[in-house]
PDB file of N, CA and C in Angstrom:
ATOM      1  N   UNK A   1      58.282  -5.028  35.341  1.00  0.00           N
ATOM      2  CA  UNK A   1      57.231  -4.765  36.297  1.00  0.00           C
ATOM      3  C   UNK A   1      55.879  -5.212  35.745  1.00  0.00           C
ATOM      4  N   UNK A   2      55.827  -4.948  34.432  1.00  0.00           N
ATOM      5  CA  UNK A   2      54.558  -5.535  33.767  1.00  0.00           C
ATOM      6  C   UNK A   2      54.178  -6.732  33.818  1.00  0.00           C
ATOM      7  N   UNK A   3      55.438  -7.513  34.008  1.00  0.00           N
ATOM      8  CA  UNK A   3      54.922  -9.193  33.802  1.00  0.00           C
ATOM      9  C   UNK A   3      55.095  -9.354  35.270  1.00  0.00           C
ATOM     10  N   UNK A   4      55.184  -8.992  35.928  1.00  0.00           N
ATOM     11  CA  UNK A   4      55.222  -9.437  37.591  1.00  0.00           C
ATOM     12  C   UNK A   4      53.607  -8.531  37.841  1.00  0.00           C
ATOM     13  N   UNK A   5      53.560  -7.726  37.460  1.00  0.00           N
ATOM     14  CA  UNK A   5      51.794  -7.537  38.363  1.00  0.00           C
ATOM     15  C   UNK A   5      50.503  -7.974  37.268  1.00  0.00           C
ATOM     16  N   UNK A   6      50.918  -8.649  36.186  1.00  0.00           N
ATOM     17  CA  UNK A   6      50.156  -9.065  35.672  1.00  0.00           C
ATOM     18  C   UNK A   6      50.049 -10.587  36.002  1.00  0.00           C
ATOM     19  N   UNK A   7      50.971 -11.360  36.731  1.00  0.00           N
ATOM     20  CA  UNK A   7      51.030 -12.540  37.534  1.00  0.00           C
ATOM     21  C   UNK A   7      50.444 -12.310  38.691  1.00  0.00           C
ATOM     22  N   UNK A   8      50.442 -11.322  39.166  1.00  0.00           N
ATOM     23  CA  UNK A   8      49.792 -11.054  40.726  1.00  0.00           C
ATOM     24  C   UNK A   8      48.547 -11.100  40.470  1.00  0.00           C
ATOM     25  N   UNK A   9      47.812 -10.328  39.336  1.00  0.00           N
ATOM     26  CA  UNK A   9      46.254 -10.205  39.124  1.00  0.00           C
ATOM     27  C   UNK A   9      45.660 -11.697  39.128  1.00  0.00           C
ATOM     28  N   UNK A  10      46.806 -12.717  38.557  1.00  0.00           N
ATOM     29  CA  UNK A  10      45.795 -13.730  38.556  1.00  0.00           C
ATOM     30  C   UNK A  10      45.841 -14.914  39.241  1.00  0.00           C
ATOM     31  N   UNK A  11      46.878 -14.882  40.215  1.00  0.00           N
ATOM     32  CA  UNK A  11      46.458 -15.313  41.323  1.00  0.00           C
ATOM     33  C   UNK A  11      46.241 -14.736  42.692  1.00  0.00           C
ATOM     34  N   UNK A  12      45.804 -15.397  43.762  1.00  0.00           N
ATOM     35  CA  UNK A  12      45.793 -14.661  44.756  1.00  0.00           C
ATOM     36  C   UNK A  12      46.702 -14.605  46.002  1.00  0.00           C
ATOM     37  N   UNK A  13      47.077 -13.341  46.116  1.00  0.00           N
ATOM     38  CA  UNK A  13      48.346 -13.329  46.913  1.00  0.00           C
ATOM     39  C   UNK A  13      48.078 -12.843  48.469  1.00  0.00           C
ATOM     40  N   UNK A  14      48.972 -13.905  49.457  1.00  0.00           N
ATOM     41  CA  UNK A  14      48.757 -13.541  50.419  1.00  0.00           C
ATOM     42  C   UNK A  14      49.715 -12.894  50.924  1.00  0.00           C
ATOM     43  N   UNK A  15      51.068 -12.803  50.730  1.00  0.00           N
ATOM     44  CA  UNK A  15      52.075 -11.483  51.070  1.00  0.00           C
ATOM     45  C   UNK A  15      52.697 -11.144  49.813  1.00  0.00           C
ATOM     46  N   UNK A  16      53.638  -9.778  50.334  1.00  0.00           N
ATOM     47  CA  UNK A  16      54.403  -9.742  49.247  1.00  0.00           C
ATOM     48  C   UNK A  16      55.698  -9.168  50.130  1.00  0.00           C
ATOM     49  N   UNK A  17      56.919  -9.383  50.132  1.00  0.00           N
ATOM     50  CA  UNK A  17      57.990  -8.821  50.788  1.00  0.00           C
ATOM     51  C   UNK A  17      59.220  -8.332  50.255  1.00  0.00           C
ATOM     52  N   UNK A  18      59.671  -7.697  50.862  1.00  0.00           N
ATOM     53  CA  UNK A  18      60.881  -6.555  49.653  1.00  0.00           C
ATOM     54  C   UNK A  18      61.624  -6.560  50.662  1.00  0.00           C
ATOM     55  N   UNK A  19      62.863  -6.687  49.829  1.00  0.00           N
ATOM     56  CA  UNK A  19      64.387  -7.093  50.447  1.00  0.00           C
ATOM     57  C   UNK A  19      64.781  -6.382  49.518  1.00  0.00           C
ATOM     58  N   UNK A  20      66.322  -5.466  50.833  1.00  0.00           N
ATOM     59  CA  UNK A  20      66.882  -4.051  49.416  1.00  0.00           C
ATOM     60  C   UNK A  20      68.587  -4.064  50.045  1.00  0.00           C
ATOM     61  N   UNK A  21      69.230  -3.724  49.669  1.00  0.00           N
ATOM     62  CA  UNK A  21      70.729  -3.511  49.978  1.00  0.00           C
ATOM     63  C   UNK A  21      71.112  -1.803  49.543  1.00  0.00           C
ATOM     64  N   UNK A  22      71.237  -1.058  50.328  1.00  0.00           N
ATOM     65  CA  UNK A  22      71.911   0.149  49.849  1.00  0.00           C
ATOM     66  C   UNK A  22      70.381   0.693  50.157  1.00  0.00           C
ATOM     67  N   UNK A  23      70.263   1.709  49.168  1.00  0.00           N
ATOM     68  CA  UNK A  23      69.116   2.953  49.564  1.00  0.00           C
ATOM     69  C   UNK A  23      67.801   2.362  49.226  1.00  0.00           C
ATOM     70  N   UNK A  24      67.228   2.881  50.188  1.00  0.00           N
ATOM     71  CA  UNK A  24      65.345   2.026  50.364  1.00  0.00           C
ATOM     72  C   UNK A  24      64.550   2.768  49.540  1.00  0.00           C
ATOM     73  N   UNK A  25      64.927   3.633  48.878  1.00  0.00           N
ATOM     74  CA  UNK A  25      64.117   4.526  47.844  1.00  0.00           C
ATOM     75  C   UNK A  25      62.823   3.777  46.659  1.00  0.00           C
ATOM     76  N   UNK A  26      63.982   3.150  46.004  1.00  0.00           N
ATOM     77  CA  UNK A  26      63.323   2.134  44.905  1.00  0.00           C
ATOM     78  C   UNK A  26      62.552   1.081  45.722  1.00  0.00           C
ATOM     79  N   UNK A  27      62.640   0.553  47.002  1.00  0.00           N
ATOM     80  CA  UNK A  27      62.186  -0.548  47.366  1.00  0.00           C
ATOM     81  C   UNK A  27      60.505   0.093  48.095  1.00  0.00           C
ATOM     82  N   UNK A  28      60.550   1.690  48.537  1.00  0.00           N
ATOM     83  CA  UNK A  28      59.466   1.658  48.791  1.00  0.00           C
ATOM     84  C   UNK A  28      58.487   2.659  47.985  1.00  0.00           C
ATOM     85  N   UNK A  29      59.125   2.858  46.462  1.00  0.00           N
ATOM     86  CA  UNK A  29      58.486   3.083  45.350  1.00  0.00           C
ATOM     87  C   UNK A  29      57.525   1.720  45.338  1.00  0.00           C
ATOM     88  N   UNK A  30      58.176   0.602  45.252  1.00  0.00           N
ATOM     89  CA  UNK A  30      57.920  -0.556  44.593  1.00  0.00           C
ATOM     90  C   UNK A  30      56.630  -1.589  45.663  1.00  0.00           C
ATOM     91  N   UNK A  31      57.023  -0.539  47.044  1.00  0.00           N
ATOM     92  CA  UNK A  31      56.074  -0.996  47.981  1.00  0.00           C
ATOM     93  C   UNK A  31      54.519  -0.619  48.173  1.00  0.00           C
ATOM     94  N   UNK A  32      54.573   0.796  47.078  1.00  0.00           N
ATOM     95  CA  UNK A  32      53.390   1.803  47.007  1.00  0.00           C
ATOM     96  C   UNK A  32      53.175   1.331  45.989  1.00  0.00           C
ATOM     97  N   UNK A  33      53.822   0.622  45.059  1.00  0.00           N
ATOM     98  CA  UNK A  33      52.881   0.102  43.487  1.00  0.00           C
ATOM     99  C   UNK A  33      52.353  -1.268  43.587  1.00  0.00           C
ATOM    100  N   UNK A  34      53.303  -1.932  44.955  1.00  0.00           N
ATOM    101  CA  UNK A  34      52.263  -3.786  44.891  1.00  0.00           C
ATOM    102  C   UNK A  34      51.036  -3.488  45.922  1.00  0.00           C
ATOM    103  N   UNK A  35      50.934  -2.611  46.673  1.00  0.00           N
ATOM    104  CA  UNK A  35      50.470  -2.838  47.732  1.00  0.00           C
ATOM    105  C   UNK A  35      48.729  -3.422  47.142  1.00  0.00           C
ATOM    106  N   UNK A  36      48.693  -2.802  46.538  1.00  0.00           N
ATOM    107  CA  UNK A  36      46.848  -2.571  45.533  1.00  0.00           C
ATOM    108  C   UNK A  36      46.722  -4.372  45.478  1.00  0.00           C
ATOM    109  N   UNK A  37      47.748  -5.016  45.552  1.00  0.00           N
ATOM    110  CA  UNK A  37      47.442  -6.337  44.880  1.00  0.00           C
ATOM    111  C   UNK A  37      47.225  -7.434  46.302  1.00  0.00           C
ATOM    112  N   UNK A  38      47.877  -6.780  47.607  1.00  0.00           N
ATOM    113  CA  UNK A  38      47.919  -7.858  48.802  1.00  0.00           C
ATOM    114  C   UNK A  38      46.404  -7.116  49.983  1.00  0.00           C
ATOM    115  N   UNK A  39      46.203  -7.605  50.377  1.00  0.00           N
ATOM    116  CA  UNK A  39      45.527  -6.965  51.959  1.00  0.00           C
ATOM    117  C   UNK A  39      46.426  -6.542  52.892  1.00  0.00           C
ATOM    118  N   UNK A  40      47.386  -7.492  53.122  1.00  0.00           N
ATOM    119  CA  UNK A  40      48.371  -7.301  54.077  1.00  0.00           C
ATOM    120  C   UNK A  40      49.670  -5.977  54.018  1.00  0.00           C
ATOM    121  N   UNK A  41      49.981  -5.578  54.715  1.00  0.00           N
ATOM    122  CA  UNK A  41      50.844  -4.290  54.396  1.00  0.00           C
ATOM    123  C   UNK A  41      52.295  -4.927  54.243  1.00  0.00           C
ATOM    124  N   UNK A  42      53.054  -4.515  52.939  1.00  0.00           N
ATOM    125  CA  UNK A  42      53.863  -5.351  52.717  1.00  0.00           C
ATOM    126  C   UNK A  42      55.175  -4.814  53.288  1.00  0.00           C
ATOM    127  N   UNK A  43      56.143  -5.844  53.651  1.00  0.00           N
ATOM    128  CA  UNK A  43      57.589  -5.352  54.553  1.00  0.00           C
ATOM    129  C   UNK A  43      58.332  -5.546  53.782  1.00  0.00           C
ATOM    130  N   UNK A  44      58.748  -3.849  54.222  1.00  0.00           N
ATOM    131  CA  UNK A  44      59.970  -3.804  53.457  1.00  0.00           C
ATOM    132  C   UNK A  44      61.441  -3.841  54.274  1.00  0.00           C
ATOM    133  N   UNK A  45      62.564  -4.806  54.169  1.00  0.00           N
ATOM    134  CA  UNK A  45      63.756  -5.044  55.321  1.00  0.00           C
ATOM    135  C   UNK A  45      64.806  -4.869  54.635  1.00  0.00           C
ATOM    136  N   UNK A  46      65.918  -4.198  55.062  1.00  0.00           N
ATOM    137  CA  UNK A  46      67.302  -4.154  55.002  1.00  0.00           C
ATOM    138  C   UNK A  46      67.315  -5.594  55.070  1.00  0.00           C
ATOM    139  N   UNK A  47      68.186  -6.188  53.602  1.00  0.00           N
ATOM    140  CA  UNK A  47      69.213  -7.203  53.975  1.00  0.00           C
ATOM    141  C   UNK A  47      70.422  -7.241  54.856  1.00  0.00           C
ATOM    142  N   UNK A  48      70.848  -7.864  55.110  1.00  0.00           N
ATOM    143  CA  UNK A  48      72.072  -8.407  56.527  1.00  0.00           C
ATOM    144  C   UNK A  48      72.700  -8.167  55.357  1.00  0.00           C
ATOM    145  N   UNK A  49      74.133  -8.280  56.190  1.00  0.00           N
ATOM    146  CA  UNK A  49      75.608  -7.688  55.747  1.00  0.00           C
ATOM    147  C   UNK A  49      76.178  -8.957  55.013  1.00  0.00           C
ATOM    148  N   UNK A  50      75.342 -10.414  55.201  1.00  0.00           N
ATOM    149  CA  UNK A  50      76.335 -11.211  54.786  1.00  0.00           C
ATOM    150  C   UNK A  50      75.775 -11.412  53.614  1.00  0.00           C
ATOM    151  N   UNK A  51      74.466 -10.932  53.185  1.00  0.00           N
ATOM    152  CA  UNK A  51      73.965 -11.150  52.015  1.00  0.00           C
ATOM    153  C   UNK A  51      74.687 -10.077  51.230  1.00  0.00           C
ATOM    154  N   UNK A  52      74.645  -8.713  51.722  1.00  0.00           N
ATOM    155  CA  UNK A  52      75.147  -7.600  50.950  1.00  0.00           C
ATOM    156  C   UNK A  52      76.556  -7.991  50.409  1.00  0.00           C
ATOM    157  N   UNK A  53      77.548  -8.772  51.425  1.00  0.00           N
ATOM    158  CA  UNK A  53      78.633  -8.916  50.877  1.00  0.00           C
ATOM    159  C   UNK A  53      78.610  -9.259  49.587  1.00  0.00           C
ATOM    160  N   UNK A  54      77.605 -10.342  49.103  1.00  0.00           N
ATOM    161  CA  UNK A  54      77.637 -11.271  47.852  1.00  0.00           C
ATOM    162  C   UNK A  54      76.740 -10.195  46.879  1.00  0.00           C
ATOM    163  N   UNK A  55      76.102  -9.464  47.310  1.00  0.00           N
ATOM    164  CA  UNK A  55      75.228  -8.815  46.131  1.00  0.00           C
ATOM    165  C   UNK A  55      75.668  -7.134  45.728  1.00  0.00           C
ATOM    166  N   UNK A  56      76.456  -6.446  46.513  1.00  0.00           N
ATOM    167  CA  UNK A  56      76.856  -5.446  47.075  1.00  0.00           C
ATOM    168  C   UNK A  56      75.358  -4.544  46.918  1.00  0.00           C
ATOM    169  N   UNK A  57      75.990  -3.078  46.727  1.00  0.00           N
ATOM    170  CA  UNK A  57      74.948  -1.923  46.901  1.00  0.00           C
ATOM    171  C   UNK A  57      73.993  -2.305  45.793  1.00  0.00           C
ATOM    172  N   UNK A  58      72.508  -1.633  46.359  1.00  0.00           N
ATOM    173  CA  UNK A  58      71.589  -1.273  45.647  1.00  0.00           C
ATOM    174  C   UNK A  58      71.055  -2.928  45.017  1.00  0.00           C
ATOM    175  N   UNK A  59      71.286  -3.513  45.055  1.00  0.00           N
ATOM    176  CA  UNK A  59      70.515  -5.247  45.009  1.00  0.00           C
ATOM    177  C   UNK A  59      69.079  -5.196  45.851  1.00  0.00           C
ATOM    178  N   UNK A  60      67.821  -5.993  45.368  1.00  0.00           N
ATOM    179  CA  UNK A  60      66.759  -6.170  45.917  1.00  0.00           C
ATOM    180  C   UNK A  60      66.078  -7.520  45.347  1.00  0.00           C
ATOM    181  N   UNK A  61      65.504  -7.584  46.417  1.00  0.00           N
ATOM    182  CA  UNK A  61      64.644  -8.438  45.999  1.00  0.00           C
ATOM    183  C   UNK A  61      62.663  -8.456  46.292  1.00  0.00           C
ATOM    184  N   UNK A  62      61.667  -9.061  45.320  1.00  0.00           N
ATOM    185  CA  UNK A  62      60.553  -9.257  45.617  1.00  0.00           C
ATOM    186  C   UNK A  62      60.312 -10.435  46.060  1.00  0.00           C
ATOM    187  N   UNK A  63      59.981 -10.590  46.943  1.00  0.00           N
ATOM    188  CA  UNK A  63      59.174 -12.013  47.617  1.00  0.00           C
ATOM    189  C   UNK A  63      57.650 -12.258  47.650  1.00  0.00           C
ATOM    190  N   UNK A  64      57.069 -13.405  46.975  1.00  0.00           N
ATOM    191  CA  UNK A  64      55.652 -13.272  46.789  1.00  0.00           C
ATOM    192  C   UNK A  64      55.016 -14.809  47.446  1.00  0.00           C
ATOM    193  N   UNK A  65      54.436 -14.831  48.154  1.00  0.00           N
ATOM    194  CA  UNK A  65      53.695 -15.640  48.692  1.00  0.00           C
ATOM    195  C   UNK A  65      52.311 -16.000  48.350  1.00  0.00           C
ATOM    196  N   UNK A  66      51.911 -17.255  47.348  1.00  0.00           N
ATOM    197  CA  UNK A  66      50.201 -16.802  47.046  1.00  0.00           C
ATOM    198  C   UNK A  66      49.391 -17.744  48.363  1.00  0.00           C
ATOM    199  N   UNK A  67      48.372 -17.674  48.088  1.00  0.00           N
ATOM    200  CA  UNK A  67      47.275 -18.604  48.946  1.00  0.00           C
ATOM    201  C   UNK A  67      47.537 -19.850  48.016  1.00  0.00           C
ATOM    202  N   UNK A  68      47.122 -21.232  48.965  1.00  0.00           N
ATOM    203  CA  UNK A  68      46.865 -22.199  48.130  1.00  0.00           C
ATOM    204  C   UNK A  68      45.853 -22.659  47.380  1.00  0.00           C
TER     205      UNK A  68
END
């Protein structure tokens, strides 16, 4: 987590998006600790079933979008 919001500080980000499989717990822990770094309110989505197949429970992901 340290080296991912210490990449955020130095550039500037225009989204950030969270993708979770299984329980949304950790994903919207993780949504209350980036938020400080975007303007935009960041989404958090259930992955689809065909992704879950390949990753099973509890898999996530961060998605970061900067400005150019």
């Amino acid at each position: 987590m340290d080296e991912l919001t210490s990449s955020l500080t130095e550039r500037s980000v225009a989204e950030i998006g969270i993708s979770y499989s299984g329980s949304a717990d950790w994903a919207k822990e993780m949504k209350e600790s980036l938020q400080a770094y975007v303007e935009k309110p960041i989404s958090v989505l259930e992955t689809g079933s065909i992704i879950q197949t390949h990753t099973g429970e509890n898999a996530w992901a961060i998605l970061v979008r900067y400005h150019s």
